[in-house]
PDB file of N, CA and C in Angstrom:
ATOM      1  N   UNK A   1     -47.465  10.220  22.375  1.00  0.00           N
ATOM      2  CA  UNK A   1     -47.511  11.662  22.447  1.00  0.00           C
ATOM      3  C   UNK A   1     -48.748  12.196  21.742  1.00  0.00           C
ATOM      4  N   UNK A   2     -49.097  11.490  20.727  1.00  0.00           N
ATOM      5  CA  UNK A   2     -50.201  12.372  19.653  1.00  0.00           C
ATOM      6  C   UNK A   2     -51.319  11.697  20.753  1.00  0.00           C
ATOM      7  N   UNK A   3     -51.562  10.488  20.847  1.00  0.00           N
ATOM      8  CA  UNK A   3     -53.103  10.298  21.913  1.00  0.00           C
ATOM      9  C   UNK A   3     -52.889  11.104  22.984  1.00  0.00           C
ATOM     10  N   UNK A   4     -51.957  11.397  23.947  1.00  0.00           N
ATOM     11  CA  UNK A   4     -52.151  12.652  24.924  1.00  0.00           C
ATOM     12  C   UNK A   4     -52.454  14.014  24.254  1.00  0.00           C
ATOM     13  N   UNK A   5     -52.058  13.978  23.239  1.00  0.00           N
ATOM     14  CA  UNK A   5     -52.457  15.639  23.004  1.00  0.00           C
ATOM     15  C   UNK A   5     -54.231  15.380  22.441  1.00  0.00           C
ATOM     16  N   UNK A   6     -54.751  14.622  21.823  1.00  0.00           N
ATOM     17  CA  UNK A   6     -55.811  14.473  21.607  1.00  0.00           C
ATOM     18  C   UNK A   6     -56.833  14.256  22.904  1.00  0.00           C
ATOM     19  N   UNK A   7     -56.592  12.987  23.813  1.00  0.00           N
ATOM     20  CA  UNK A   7     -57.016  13.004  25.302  1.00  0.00           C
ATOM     21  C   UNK A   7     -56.642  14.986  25.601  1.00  0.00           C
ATOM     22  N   UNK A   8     -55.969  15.230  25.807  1.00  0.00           N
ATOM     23  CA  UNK A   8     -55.921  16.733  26.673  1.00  0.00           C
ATOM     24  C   UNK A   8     -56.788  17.492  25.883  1.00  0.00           C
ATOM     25  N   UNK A   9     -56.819  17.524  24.492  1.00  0.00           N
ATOM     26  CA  UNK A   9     -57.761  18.537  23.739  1.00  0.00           C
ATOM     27  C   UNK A   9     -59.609  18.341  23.776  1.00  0.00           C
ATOM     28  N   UNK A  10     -59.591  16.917  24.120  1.00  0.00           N
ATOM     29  CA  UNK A  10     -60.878  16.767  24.286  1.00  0.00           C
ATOM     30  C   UNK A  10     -61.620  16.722  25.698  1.00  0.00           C
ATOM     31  N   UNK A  11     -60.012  16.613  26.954  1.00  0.00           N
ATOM     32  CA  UNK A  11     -60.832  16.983  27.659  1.00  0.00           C
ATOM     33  C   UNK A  11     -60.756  18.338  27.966  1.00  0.00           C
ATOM     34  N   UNK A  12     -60.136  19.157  27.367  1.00  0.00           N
ATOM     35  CA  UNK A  12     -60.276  20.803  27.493  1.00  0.00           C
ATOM     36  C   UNK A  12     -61.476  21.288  26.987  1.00  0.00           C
ATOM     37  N   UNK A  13     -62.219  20.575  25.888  1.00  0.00           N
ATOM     38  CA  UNK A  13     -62.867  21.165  25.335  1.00  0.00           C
ATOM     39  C   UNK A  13     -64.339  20.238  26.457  1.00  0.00           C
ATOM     40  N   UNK A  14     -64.304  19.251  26.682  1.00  0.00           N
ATOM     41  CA  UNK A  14     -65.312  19.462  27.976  1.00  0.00           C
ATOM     42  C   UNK A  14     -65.463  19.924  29.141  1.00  0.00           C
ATOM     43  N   UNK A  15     -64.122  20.295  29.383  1.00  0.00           N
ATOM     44  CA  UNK A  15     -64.286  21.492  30.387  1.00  0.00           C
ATOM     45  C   UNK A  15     -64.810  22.451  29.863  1.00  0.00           C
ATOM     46  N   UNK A  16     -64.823  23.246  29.156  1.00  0.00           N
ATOM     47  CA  UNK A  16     -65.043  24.200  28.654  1.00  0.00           C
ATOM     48  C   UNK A  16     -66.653  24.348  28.154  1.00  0.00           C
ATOM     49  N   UNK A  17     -67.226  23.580  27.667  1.00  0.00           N
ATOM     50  CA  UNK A  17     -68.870  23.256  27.699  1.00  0.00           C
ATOM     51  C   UNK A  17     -69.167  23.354  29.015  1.00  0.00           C
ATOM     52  N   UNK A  18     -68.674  22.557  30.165  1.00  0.00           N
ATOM     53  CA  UNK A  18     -69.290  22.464  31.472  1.00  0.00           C
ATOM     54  C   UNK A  18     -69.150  24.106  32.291  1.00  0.00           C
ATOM     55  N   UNK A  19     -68.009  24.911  31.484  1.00  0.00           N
ATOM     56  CA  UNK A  19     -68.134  26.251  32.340  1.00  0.00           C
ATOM     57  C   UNK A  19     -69.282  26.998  31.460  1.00  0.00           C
ATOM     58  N   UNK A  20     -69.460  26.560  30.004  1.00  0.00           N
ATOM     59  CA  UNK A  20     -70.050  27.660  29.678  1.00  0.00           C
ATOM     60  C   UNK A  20     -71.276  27.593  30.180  1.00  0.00           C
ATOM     61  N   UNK A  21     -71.816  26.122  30.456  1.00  0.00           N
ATOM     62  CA  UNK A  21     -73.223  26.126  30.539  1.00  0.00           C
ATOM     63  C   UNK A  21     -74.245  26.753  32.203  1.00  0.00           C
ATOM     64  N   UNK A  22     -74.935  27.757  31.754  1.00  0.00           N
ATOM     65  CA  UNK A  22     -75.372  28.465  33.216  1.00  0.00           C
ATOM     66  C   UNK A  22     -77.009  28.353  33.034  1.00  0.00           C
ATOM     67  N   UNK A  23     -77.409  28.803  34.333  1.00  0.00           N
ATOM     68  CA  UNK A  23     -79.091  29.043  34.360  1.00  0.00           C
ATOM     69  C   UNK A  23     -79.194  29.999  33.773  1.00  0.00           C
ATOM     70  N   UNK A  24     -80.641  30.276  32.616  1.00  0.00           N
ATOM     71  CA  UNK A  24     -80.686  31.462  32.346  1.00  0.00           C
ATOM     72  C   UNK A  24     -82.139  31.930  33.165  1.00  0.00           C
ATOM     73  N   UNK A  25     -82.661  33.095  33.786  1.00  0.00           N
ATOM     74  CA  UNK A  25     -83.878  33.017  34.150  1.00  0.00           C
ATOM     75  C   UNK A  25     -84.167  34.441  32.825  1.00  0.00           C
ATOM     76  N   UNK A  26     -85.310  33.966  32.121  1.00  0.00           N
ATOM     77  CA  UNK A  26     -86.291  35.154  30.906  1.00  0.00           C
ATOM     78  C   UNK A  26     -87.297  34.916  31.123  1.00  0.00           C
ATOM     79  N   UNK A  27     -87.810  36.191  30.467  1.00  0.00           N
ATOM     80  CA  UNK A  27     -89.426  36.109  30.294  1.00  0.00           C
ATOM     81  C   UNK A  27     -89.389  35.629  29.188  1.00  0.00           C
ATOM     82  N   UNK A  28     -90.885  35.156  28.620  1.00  0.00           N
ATOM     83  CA  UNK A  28     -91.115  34.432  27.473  1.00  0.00           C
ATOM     84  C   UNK A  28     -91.501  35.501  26.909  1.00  0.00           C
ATOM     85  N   UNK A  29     -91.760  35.865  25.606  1.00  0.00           N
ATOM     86  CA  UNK A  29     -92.097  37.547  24.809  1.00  0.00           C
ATOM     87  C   UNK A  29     -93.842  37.815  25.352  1.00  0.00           C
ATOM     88  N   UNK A  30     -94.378  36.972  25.605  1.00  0.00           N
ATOM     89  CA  UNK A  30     -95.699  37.735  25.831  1.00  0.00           C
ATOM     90  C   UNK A  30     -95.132  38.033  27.223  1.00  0.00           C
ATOM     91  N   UNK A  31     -95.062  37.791  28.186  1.00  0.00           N
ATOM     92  CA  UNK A  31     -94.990  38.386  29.597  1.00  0.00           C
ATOM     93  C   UNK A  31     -93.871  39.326  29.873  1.00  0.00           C
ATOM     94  N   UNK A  32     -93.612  40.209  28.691  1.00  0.00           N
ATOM     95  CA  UNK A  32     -92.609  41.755  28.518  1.00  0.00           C
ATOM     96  C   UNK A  32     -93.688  42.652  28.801  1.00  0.00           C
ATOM     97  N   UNK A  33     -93.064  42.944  30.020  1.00  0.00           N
ATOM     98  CA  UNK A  33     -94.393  44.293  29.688  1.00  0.00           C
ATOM     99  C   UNK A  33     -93.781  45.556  29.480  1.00  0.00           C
ATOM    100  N   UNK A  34     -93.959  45.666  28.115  1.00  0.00           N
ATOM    101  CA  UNK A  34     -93.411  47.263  27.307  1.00  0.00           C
ATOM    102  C   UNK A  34     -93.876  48.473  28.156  1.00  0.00           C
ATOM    103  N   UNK A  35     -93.096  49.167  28.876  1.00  0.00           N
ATOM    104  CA  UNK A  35     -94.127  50.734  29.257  1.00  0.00           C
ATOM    105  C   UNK A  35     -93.835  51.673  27.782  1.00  0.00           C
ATOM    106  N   UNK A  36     -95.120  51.961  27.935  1.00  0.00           N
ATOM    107  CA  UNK A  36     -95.357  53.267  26.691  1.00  0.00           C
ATOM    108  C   UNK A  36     -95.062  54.922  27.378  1.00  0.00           C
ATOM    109  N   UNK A  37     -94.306  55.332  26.726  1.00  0.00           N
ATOM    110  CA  UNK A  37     -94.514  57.259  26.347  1.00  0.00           C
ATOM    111  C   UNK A  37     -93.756  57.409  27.936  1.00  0.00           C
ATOM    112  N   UNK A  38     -92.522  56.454  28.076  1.00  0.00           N
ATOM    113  CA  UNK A  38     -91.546  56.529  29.076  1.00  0.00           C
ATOM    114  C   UNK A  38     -91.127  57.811  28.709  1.00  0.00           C
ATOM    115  N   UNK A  39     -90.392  58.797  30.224  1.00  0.00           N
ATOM    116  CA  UNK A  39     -90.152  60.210  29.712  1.00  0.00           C
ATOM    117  C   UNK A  39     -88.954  60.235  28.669  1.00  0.00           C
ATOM    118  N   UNK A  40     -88.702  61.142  28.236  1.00  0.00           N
ATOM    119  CA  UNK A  40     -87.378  61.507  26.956  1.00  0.00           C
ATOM    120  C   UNK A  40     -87.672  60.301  26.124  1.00  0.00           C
ATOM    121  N   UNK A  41     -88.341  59.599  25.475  1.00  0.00           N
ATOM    122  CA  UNK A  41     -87.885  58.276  24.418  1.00  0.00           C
ATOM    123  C   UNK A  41     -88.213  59.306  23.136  1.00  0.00           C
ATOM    124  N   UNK A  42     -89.266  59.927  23.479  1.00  0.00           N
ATOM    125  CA  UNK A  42     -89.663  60.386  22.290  1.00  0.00           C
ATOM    126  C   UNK A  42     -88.372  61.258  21.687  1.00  0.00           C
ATOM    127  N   UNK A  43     -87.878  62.398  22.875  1.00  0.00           N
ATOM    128  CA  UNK A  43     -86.913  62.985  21.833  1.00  0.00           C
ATOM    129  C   UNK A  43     -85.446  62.313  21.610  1.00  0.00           C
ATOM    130  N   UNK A  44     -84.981  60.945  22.592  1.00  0.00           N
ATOM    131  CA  UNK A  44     -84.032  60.207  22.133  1.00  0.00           C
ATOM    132  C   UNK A  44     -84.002  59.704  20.557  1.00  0.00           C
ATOM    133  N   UNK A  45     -85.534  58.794  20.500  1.00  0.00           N
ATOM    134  CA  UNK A  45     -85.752  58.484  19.075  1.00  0.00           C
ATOM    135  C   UNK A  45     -85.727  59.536  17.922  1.00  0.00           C
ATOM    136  N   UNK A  46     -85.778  60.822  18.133  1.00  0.00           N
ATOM    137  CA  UNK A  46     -86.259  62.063  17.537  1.00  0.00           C
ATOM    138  C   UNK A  46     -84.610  62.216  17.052  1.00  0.00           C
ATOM    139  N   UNK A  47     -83.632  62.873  18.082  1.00  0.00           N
ATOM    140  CA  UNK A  47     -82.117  62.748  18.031  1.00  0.00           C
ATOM    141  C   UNK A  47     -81.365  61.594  17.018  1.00  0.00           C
ATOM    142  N   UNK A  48     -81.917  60.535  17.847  1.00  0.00           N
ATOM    143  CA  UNK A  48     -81.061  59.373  16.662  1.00  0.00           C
ATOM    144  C   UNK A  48     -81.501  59.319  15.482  1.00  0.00           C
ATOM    145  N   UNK A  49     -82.887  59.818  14.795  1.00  0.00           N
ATOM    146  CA  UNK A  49     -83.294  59.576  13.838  1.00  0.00           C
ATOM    147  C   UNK A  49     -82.211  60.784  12.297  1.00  0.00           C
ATOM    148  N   UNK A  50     -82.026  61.663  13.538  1.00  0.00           N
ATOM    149  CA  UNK A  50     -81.267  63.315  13.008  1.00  0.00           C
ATOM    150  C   UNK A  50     -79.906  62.901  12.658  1.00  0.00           C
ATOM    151  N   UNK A  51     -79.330  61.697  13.933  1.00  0.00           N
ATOM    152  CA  UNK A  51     -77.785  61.560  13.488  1.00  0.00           C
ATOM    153  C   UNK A  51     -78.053  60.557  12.662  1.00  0.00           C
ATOM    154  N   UNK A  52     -78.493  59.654  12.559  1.00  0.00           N
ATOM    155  CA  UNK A  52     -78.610  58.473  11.103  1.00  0.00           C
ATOM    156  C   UNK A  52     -78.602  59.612   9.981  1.00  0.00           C
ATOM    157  N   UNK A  53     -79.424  60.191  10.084  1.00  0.00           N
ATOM    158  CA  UNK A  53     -79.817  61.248   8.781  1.00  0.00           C
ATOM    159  C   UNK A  53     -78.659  62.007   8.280  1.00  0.00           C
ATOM    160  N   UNK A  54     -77.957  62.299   9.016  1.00  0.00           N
ATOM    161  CA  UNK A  54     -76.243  62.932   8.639  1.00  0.00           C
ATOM    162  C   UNK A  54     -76.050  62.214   8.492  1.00  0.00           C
ATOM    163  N   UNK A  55     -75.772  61.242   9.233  1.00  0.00           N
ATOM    164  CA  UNK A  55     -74.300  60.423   8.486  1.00  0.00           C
ATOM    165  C   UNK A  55     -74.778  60.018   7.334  1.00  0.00           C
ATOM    166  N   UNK A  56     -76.097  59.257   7.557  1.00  0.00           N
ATOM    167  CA  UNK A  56     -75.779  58.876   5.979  1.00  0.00           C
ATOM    168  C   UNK A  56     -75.811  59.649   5.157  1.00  0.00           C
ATOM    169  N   UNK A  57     -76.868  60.899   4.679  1.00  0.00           N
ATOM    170  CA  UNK A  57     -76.034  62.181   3.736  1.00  0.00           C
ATOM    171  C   UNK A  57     -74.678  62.053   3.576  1.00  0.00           C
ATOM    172  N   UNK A  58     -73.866  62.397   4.873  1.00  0.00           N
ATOM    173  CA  UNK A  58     -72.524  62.740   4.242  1.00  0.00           C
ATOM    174  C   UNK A  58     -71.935  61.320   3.572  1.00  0.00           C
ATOM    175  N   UNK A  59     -72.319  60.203   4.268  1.00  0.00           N
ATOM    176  CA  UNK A  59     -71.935  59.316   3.617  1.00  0.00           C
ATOM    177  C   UNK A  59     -72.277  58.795   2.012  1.00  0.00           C
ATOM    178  N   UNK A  60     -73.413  59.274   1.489  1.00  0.00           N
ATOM    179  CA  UNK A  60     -73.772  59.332   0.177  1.00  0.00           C
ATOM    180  C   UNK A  60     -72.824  60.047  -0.472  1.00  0.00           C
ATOM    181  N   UNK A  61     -72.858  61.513   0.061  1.00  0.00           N
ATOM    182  CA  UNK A  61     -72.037  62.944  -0.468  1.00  0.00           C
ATOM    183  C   UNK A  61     -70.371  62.231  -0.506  1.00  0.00           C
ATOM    184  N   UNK A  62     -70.339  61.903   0.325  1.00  0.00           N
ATOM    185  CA  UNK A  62     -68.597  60.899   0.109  1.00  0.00           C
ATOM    186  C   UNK A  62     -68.603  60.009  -0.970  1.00  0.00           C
ATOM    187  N   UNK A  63     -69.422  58.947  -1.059  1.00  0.00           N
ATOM    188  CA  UNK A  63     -69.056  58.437  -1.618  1.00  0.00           C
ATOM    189  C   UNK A  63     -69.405  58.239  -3.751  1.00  0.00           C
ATOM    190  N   UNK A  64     -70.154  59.507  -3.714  1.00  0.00           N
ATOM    191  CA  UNK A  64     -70.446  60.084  -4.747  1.00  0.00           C
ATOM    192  C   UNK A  64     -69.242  60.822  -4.876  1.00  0.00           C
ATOM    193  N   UNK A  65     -68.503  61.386  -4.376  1.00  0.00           N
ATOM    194  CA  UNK A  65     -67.205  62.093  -5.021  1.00  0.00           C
ATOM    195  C   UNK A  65     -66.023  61.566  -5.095  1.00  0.00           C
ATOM    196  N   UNK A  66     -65.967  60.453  -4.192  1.00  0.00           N
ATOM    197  CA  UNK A  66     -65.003  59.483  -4.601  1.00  0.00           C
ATOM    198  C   UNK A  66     -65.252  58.788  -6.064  1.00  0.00           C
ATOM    199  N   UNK A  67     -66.372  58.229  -6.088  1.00  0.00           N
ATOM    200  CA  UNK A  67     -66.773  57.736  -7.374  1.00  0.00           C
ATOM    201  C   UNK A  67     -66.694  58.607  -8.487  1.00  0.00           C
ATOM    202  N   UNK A  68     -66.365  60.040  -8.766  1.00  0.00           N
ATOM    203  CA  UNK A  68     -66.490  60.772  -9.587  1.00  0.00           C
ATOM    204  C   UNK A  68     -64.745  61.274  -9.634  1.00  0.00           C
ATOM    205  N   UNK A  69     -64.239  60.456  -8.855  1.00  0.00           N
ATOM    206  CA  UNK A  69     -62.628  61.238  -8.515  1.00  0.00           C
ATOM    207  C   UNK A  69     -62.494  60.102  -9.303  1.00  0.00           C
ATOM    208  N   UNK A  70     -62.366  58.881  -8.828  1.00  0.00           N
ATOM    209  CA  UNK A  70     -62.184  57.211  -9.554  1.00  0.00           C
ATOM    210  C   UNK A  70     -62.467  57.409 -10.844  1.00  0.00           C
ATOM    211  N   UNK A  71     -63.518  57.607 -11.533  1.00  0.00           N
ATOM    212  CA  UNK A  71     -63.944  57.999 -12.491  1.00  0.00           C
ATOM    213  C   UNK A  71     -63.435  58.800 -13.334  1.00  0.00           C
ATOM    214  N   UNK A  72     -63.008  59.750 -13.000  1.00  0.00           N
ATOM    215  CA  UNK A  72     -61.462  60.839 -14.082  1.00  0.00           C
ATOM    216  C   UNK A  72     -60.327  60.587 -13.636  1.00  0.00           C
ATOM    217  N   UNK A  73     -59.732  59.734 -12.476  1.00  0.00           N
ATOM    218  CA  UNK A  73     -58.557  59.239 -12.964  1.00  0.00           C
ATOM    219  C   UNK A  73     -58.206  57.590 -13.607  1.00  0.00           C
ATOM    220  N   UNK A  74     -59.832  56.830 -13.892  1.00  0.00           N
ATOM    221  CA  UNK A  74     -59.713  56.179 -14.212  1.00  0.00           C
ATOM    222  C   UNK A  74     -59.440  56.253 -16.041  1.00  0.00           C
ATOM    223  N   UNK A  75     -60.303  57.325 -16.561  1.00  0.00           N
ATOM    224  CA  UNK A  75     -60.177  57.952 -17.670  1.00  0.00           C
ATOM    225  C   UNK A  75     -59.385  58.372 -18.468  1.00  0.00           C
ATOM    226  N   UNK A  76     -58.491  59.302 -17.009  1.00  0.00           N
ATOM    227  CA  UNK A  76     -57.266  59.868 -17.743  1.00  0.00           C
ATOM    228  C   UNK A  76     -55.921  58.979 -17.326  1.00  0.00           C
ATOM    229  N   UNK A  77     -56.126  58.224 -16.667  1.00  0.00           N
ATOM    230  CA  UNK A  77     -55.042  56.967 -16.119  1.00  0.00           C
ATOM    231  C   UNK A  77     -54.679  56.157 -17.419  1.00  0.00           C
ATOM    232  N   UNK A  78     -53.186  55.646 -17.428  1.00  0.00           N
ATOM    233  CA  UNK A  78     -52.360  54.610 -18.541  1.00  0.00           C
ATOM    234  C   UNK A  78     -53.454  53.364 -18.144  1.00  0.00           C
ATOM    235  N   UNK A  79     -52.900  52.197 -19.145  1.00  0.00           N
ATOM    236  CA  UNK A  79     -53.208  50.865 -18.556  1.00  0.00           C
ATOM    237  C   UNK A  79     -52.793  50.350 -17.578  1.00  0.00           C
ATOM    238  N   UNK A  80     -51.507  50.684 -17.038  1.00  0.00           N
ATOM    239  CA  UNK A  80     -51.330  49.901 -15.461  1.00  0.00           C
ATOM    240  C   UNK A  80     -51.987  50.756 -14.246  1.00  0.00           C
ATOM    241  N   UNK A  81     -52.634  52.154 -14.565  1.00  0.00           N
ATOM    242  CA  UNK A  81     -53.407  52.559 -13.864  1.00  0.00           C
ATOM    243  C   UNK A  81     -54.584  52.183 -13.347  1.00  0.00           C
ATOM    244  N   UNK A  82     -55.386  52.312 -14.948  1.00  0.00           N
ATOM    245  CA  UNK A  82     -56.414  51.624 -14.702  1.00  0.00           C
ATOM    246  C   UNK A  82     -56.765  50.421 -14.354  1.00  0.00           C
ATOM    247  N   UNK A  83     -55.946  49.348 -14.500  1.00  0.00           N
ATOM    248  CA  UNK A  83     -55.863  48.215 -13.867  1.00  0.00           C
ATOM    249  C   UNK A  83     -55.698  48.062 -12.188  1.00  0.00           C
ATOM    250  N   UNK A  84     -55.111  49.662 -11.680  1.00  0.00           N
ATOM    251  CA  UNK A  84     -54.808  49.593 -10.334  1.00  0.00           C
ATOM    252  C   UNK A  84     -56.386  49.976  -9.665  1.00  0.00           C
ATOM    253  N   UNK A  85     -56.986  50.945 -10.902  1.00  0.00           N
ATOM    254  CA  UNK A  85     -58.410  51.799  -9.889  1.00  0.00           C
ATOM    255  C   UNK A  85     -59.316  50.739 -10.171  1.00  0.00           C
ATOM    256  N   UNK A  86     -58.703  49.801 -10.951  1.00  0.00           N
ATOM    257  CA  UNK A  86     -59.895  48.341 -11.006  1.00  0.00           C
ATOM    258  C   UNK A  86     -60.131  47.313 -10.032  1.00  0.00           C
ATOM    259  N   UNK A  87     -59.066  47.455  -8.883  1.00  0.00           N
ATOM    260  CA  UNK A  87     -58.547  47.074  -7.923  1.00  0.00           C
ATOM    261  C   UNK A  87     -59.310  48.015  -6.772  1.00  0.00           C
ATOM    262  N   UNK A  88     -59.397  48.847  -6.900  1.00  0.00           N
ATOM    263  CA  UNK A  88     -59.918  49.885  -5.610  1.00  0.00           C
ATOM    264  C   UNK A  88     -60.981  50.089  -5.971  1.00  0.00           C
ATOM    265  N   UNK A  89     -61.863  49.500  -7.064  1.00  0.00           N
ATOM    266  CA  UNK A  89     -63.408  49.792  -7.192  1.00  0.00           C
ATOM    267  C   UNK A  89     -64.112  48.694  -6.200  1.00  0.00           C
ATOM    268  N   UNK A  90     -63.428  47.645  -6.393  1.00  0.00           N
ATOM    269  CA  UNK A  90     -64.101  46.717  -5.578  1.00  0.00           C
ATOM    270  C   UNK A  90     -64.496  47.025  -3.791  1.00  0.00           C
ATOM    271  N   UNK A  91     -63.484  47.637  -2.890  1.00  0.00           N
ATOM    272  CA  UNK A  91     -64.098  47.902  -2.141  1.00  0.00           C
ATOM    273  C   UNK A  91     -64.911  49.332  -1.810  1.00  0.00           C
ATOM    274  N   UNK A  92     -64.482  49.558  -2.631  1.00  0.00           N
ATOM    275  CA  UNK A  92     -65.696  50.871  -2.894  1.00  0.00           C
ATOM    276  C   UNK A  92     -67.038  50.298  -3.241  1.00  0.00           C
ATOM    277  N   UNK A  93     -66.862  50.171  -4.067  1.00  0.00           N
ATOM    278  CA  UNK A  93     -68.537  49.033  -4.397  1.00  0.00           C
ATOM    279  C   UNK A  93     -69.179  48.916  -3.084  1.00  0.00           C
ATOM    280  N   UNK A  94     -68.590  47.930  -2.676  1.00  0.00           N
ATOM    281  CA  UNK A  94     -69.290  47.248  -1.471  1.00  0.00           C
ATOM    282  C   UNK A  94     -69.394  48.263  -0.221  1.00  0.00           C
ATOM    283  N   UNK A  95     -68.371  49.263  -0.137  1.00  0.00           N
ATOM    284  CA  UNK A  95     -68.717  50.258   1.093  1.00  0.00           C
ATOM    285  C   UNK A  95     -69.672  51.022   0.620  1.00  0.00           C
ATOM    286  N   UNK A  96     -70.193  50.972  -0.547  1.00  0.00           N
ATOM    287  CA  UNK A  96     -71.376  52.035  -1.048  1.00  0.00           C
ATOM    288  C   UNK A  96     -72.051  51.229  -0.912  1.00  0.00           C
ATOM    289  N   UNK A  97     -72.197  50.115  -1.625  1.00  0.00           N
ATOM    290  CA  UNK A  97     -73.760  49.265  -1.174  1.00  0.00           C
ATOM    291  C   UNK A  97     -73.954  49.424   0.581  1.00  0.00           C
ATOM    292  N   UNK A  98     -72.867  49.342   1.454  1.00  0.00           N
ATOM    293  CA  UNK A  98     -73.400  49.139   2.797  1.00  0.00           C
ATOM    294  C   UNK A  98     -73.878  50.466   2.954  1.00  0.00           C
ATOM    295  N   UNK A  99     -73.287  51.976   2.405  1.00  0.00           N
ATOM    296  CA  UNK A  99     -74.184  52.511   3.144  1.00  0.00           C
ATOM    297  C   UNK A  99     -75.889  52.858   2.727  1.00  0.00           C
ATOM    298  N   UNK A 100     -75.306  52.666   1.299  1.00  0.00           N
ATOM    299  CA  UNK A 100     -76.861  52.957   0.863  1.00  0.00           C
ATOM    300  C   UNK A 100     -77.918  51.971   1.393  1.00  0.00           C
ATOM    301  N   UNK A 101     -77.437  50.581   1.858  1.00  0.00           N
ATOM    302  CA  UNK A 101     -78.273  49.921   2.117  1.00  0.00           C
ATOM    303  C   UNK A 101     -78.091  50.069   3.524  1.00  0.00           C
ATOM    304  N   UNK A 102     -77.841  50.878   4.739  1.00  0.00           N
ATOM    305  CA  UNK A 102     -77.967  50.785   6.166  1.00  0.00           C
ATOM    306  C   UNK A 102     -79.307  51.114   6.416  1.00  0.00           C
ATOM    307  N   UNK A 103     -79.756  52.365   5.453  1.00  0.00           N
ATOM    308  CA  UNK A 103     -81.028  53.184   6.579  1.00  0.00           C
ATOM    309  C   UNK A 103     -81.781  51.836   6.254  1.00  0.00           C
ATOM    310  N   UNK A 104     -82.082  51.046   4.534  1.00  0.00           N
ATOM    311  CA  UNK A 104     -83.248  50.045   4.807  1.00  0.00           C
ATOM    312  C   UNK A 104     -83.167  49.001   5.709  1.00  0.00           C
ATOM    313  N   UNK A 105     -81.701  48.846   6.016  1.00  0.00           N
ATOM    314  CA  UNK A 105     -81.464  47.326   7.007  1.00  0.00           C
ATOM    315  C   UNK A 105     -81.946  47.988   8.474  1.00  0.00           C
ATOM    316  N   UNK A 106     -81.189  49.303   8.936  1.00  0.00           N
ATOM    317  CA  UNK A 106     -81.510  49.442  10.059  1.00  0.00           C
ATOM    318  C   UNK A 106     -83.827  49.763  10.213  1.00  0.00           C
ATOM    319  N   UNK A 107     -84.190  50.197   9.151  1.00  0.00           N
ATOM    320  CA  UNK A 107     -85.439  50.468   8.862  1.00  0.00           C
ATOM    321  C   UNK A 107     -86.291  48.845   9.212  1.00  0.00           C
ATOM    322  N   UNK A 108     -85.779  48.181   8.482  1.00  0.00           N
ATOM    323  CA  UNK A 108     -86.333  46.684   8.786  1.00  0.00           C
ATOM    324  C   UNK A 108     -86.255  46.270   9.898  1.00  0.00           C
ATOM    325  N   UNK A 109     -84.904  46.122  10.946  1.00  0.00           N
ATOM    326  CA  UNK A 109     -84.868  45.825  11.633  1.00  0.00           C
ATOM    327  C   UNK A 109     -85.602  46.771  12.669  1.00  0.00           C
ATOM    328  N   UNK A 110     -86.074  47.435  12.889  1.00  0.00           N
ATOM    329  CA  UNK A 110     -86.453  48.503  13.675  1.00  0.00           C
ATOM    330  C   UNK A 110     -87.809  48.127  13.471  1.00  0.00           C
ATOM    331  N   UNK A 111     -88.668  48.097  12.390  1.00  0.00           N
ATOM    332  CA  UNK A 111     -90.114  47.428  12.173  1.00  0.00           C
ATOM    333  C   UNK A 111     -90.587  46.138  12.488  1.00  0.00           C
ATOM    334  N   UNK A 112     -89.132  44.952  12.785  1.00  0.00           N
ATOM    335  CA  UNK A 112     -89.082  43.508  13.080  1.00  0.00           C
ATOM    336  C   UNK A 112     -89.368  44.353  14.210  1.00  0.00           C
ATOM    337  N   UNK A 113     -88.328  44.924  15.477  1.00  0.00           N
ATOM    338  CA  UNK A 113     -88.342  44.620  17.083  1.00  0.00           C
ATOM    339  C   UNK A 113     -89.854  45.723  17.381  1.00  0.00           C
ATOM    340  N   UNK A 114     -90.577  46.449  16.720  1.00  0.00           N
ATOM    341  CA  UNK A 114     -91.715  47.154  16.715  1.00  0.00           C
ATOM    342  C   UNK A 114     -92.705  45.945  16.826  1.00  0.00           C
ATOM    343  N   UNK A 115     -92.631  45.409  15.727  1.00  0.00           N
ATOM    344  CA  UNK A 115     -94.077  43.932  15.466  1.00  0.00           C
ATOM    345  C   UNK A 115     -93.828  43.309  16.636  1.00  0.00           C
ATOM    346  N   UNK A 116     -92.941  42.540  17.145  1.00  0.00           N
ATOM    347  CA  UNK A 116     -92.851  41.882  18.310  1.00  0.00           C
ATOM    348  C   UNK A 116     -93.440  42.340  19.754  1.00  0.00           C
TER     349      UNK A 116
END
């Protein structure tokens, strides 16, 4: 019983290579030919640059008042409190690092697919 289930799993899993594998036809990066000053890009890029720009504001503005809410009830909180908002700093942390760090990630990446 256990060598059939091993035989069946391995040949499922070469079936499964043989479907995934297809022709791909690409260009190689030099033979892209970019058109320049296509109509509307300019004010598409113009638009998206406006909604990044809100959100992340409000997303700063959020998460600066959460941090300042955390912050006086961490203060005025018992010890099993504060032990609880010690618990909910952690993903706060990290949802603030992501947003503060989006505009430079999306900024980088946007200057990588530019150079290319």
């Amino acid at each position: 019983m256990k060598k059939l289930k091993v035989l069946s799993t391995i040949m499922v899993t070469i079936l499964i290579m043989f479907m995934i594998v297809s022709n791909t036809f690409a260009l190689a990066p030099g033979q892209v030919n970019v058109a320049q000053n296509v109509n509307g890009t300019n004010e598409i890029v113009g638009i998206g640059g406006q909604i990044i720009g809100i959100l992340q504001t409000v997303g700063v503005i959020l998460s600066i008042i959460i941090l300042i809410v955390l912050g006086i009830k961490y203060m005025m909180g018992s010890a099993e409190e504060k032990a609880e908002y010690k618990k909910t700093m952690i993903p706060y942390i990290v949802g603030a690092v992501f947003i503060f760090a989006a505009s430079a990630l999306a900024d980088m990446v946007y200057n990588f697919v530019i150079g290319i």
